[in-house]
Protein backbone atom coordinates (compact mmCIF):
# COMPACT_ATOMS: atom_id res chain seq x y z
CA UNK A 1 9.34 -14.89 27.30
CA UNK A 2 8.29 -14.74 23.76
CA UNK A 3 8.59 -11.08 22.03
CA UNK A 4 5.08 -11.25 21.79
CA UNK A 5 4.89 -11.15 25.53
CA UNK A 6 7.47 -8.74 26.16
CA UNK A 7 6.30 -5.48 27.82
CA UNK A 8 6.15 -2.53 25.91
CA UNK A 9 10.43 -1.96 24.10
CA UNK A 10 9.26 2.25 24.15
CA UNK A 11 10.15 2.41 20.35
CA UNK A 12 8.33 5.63 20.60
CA UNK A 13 6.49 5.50 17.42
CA UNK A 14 3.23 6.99 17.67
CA UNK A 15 -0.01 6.86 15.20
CA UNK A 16 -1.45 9.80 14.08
CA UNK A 17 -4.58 7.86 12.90
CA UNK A 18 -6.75 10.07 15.31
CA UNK A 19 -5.68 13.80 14.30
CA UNK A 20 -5.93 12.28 10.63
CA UNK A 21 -9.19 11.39 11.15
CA UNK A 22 -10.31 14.58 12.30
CA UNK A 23 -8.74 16.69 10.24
CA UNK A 24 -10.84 14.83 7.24
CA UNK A 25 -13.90 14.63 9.37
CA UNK A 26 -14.07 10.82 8.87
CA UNK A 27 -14.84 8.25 11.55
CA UNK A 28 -13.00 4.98 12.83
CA UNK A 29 -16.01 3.29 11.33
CA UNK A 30 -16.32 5.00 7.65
CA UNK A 31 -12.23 4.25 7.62
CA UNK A 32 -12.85 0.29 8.96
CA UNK A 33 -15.24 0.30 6.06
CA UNK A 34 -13.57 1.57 3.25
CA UNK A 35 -10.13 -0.23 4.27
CA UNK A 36 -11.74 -3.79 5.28
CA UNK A 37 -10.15 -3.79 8.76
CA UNK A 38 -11.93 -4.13 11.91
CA UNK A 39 -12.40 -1.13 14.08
CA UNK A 40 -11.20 -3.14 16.71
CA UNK A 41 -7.65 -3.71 15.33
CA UNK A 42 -7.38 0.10 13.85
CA UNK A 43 -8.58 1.30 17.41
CA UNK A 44 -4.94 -0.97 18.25
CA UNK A 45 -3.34 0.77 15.57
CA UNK A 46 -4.74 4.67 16.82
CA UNK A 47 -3.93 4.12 20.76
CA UNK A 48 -0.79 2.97 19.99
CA UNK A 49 -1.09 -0.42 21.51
CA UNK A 50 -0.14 -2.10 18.00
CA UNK A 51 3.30 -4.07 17.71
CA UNK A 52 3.27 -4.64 13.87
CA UNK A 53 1.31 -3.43 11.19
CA UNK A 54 1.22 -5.27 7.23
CA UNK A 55 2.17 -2.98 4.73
CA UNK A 56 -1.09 -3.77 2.69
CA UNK A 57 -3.00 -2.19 5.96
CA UNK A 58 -0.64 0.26 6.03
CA UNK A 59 -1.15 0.95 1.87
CA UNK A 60 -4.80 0.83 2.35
CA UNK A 61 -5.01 3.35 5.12
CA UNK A 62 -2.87 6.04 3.46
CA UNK A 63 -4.97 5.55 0.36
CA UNK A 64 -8.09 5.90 1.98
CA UNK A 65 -6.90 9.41 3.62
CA UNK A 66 -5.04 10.60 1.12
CA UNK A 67 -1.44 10.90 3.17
CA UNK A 68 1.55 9.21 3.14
CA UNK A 69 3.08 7.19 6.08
CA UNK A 70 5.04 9.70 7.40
CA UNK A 71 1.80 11.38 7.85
CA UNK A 72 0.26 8.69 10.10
CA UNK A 73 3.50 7.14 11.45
CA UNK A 74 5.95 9.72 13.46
CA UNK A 75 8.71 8.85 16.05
CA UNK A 76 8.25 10.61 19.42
CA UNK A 77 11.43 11.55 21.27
């Protein structure tokens, strides 16, 4: 089994992509927009199903909402 196969490792890192959305009253599609990422693949990224995100994504999306990636990336215990 490849480690792209491998069930979820529980690395407990969780995406606050949804709380900062709301709290700037912007939707998945204004921020898919403005980034130039599909909603599909940020909708990954915000339910947590994602297993690796490029740091020009990651750039783009903190830009965008004006927050740093602590902000949108915490560890859950």
């Amino acid at each position: 089994m490849s480690p792209a196969d491998a069930p979820d490792d529980g690395t407990g890192i969780h995406c606050r992509l949804d709380e900062l959305l709301e709290d700037r009253g912007m939707t998945l599609t204004a921020l898919s927009e403005a980034v130039g990422v599909s909603v599909v693949n940020l909708s990954v990224l915000k339910n947590d199903r994602a297993k690796a995100i490029r740091f020009s994504t990651l750039t783009a999306i903190c830009d965008v909402l004006g927050c740093e990636v602590g902000d949108l990336l915490v560890r859950s215990p």
